[in-house]
C-alpha atoms as a PDB file:
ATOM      1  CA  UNK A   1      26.531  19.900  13.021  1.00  0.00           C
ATOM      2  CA  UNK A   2      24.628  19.060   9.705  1.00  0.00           C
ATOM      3  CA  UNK A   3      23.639  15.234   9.642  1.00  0.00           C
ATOM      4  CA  UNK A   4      21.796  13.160   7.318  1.00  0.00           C
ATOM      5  CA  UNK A   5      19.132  11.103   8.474  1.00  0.00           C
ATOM      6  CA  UNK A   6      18.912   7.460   8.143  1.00  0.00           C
ATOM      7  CA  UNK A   7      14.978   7.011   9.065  1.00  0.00           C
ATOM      8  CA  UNK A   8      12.309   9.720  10.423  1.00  0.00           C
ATOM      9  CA  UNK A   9      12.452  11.340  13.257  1.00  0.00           C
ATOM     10  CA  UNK A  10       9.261  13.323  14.353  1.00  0.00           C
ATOM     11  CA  UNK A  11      10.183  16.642  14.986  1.00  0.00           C
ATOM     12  CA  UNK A  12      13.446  16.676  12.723  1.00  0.00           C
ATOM     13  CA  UNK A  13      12.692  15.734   9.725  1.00  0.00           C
ATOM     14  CA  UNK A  14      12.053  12.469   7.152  1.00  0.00           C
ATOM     15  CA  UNK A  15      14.480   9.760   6.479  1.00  0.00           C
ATOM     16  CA  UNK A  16      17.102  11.148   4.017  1.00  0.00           C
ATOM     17  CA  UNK A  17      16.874  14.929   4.844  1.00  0.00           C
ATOM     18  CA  UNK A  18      20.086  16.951   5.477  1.00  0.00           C
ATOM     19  CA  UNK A  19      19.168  19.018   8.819  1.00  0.00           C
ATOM     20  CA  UNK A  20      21.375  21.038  10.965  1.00  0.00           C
ATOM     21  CA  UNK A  21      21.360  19.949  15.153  1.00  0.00           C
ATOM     22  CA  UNK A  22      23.360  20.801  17.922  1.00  0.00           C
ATOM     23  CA  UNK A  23      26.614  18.825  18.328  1.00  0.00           C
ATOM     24  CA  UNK A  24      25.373  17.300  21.389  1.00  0.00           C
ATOM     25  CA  UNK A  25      22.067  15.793  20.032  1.00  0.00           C
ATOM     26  CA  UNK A  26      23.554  14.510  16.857  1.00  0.00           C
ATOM     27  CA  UNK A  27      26.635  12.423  18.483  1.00  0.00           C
ATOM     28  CA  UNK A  28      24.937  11.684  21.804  1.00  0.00           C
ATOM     29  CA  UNK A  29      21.834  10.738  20.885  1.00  0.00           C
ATOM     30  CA  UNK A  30      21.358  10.826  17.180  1.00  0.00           C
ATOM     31  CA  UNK A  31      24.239   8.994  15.830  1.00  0.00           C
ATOM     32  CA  UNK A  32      24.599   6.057  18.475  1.00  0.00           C
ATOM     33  CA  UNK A  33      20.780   5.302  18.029  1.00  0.00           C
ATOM     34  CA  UNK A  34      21.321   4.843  14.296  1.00  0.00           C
ATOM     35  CA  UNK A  35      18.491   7.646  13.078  1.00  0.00           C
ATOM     36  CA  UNK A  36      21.546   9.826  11.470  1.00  0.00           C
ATOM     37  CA  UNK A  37      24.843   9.372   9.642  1.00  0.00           C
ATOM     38  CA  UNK A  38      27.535  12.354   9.497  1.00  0.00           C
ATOM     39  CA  UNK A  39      26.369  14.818   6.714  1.00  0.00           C
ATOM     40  CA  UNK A  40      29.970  14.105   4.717  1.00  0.00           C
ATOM     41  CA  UNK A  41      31.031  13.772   0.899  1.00  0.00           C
ATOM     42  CA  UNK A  42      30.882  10.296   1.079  1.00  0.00           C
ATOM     43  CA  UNK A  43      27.853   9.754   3.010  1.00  0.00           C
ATOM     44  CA  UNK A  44      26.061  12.353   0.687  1.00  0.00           C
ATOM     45  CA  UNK A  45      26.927  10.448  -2.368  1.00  0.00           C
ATOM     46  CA  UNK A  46      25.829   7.099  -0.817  1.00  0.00           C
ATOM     47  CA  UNK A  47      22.448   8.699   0.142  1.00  0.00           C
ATOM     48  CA  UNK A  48      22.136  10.304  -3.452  1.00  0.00           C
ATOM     49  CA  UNK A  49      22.819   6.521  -4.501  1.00  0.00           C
ATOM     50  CA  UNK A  50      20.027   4.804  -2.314  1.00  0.00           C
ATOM     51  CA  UNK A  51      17.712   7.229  -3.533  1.00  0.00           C
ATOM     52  CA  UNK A  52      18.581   6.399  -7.024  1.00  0.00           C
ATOM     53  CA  UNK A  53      17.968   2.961  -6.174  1.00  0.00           C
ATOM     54  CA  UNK A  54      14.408   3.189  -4.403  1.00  0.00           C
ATOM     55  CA  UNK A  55      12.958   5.485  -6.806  1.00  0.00           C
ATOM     56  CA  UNK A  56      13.750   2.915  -9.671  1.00  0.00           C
ATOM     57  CA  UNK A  57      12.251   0.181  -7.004  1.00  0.00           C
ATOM     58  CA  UNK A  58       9.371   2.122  -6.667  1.00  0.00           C
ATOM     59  CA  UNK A  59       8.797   2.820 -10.467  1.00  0.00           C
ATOM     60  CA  UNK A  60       8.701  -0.661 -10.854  1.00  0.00           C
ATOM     61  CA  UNK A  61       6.866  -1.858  -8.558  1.00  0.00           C
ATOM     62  CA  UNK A  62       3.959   1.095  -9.685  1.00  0.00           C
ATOM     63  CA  UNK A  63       4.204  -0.578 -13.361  1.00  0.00           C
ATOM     64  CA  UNK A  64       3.398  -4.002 -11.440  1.00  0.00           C
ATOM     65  CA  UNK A  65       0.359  -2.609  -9.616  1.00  0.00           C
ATOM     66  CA  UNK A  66      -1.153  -0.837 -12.406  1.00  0.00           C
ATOM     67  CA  UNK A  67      -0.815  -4.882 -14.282  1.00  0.00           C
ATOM     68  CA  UNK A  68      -2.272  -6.071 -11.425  1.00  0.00           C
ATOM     69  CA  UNK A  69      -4.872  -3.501 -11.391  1.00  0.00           C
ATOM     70  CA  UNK A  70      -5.885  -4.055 -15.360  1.00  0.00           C
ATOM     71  CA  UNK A  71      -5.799  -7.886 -15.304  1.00  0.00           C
ATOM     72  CA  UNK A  72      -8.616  -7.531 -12.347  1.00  0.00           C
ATOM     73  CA  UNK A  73     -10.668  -5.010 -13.903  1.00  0.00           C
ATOM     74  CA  UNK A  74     -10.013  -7.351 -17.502  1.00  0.00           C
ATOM     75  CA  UNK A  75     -11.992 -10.401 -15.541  1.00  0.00           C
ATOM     76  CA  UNK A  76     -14.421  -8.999 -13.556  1.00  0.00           C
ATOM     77  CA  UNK A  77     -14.566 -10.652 -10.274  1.00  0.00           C
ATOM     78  CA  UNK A  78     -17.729 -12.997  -9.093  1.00  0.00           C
ATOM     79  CA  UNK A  79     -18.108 -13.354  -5.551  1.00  0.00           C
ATOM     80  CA  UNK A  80     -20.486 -16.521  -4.497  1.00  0.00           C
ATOM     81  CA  UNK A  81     -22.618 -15.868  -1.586  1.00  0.00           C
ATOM     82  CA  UNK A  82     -25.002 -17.808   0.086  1.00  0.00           C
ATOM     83  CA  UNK A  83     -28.906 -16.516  -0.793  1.00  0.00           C
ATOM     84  CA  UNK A  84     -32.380 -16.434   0.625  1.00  0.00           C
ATOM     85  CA  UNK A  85     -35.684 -16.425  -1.995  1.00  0.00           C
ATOM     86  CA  UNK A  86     -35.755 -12.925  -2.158  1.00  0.00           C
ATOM     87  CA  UNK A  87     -32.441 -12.892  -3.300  1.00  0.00           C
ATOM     88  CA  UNK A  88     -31.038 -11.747  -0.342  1.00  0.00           C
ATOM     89  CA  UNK A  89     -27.619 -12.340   1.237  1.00  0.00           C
ATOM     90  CA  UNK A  90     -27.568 -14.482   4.484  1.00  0.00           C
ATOM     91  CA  UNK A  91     -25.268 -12.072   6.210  1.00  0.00           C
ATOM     92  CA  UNK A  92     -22.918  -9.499   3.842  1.00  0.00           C
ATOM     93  CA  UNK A  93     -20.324 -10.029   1.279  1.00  0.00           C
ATOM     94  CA  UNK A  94     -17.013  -9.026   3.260  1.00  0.00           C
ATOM     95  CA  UNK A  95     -13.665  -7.444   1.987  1.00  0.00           C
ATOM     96  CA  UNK A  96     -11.857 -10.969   3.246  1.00  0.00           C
ATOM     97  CA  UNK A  97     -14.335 -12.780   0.596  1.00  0.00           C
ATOM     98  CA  UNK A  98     -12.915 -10.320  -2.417  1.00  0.00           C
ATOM     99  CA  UNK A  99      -9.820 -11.041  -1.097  1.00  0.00           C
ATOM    100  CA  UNK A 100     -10.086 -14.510  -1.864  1.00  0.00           C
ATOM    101  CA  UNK A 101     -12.536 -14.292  -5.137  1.00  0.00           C
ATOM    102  CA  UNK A 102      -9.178 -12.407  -6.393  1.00  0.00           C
ATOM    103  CA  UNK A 103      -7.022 -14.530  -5.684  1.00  0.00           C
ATOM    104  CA  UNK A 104      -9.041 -17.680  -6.636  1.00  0.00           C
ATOM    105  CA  UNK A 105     -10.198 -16.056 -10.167  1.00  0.00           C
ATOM    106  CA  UNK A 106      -7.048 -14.179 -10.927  1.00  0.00           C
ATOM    107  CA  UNK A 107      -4.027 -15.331  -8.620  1.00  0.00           C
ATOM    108  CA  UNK A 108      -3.479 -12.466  -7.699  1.00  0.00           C
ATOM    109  CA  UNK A 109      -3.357 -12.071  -3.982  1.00  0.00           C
ATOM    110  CA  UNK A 110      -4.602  -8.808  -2.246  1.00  0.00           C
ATOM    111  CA  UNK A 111      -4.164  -8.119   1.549  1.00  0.00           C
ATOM    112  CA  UNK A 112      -7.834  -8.367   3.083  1.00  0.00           C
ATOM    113  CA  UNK A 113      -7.013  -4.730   4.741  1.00  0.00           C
ATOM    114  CA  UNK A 114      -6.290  -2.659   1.167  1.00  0.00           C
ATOM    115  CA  UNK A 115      -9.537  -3.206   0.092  1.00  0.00           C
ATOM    116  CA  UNK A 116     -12.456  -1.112   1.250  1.00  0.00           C
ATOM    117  CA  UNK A 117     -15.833  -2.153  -0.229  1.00  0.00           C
ATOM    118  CA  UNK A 118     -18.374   1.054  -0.560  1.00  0.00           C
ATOM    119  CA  UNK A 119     -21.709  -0.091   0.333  1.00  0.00           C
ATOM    120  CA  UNK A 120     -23.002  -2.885   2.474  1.00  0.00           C
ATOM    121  CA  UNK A 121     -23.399  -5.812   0.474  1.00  0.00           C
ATOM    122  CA  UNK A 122     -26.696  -7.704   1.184  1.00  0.00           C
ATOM    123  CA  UNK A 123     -27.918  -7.937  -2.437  1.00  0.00           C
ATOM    124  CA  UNK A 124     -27.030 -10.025  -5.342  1.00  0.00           C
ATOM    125  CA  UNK A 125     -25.271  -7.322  -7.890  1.00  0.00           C
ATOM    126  CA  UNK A 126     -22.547  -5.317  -9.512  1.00  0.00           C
ATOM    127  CA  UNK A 127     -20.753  -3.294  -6.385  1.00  0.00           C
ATOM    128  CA  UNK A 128     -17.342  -1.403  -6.329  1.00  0.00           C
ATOM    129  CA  UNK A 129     -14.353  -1.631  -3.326  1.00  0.00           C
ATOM    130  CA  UNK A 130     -11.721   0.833  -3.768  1.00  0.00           C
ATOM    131  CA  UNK A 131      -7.976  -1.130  -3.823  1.00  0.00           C
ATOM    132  CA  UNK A 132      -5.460   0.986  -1.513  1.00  0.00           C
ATOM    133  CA  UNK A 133      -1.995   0.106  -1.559  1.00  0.00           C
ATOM    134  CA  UNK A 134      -0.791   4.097  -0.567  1.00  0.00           C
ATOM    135  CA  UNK A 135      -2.553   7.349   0.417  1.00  0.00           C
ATOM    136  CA  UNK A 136      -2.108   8.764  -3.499  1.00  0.00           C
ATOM    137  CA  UNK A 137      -1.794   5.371  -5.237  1.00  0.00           C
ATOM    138  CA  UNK A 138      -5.584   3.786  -4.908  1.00  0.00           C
ATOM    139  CA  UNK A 139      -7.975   1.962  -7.721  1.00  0.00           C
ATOM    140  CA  UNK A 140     -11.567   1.536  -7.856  1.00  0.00           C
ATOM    141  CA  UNK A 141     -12.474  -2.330  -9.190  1.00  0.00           C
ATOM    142  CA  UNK A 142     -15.745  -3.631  -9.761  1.00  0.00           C
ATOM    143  CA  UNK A 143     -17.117  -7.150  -8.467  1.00  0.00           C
ATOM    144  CA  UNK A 144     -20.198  -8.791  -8.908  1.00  0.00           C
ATOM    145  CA  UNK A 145     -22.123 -10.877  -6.129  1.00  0.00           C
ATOM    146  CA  UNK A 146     -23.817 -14.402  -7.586  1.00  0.00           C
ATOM    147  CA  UNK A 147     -25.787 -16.977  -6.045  1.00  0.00           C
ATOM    148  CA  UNK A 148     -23.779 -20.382  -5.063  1.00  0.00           C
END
């Protein structure tokens, strides 16, 4: 039986792929579950169509990350931290601070977990924090750490 699967399924394949199964495992278990459609004319065309559709999604929403991406490294980012006489951090600049310095200074708002800074951040400074939104799609952006 040659199905079409709606999602991935470890062991199969990934969602969209045209894989042969036994008859059994595609209408008892595969089908009813909703991981695979019937591997048919129509079904095939309404795949090739949704697949259409999210690569144009996806080529737009790259063109509104790399935006994002220039108007941040445009205005370099200032993060205010609290500091000691040797200019010294009390405690570390954090990836949740960036976070907000971004969205304060740009209004653009990151989620705290794609951004990884490099180094610990006890110093006043220029530092960098690398921007992941996917495994092949990350940015480096520079910040700087001020006094308050």
């Amino acid at each position: 039986m040659e199905i079409i699967l709606i999602q991935d399924v470890k062991g199969l394949g990934n969602q969209y792929d045209t894989v042969k199964v036994k008859d059994g495992y595609g209408r008892n278990y595969l089908i009813p579950q909703k991981f695979a459609i019937i591997a048919n004319r129509a079904n095939k065309a309404i795949v090739a169509e949704r697949i259409k559709q999210s690569r144009s999604k996806e080529e737009k929403m790259m063109g509104q990350i790399e935006a994002m991406v220039e108007r941040i490294k445009l205005n370099p980012i200032k993060v205010g931290a609290k500091v000691g006489t040797t200019e010294k951090i009390f405690g570390s600049v954090t990836n949740v601070q960036l976070a907000e310095a971004i969205k304060q200074q740009t209004g653009i708002e990151i989620d705290r977990r794609k951004l990884t800074i490099s180094d610990d951040v006890k110093t006043l400074g220029t530092y960098q924090a690398m921007l992941y939104f996917r495994e092949d799609l990350k940015y480096m952006i520079d910040f700087e750490v001020v006094s308050e």
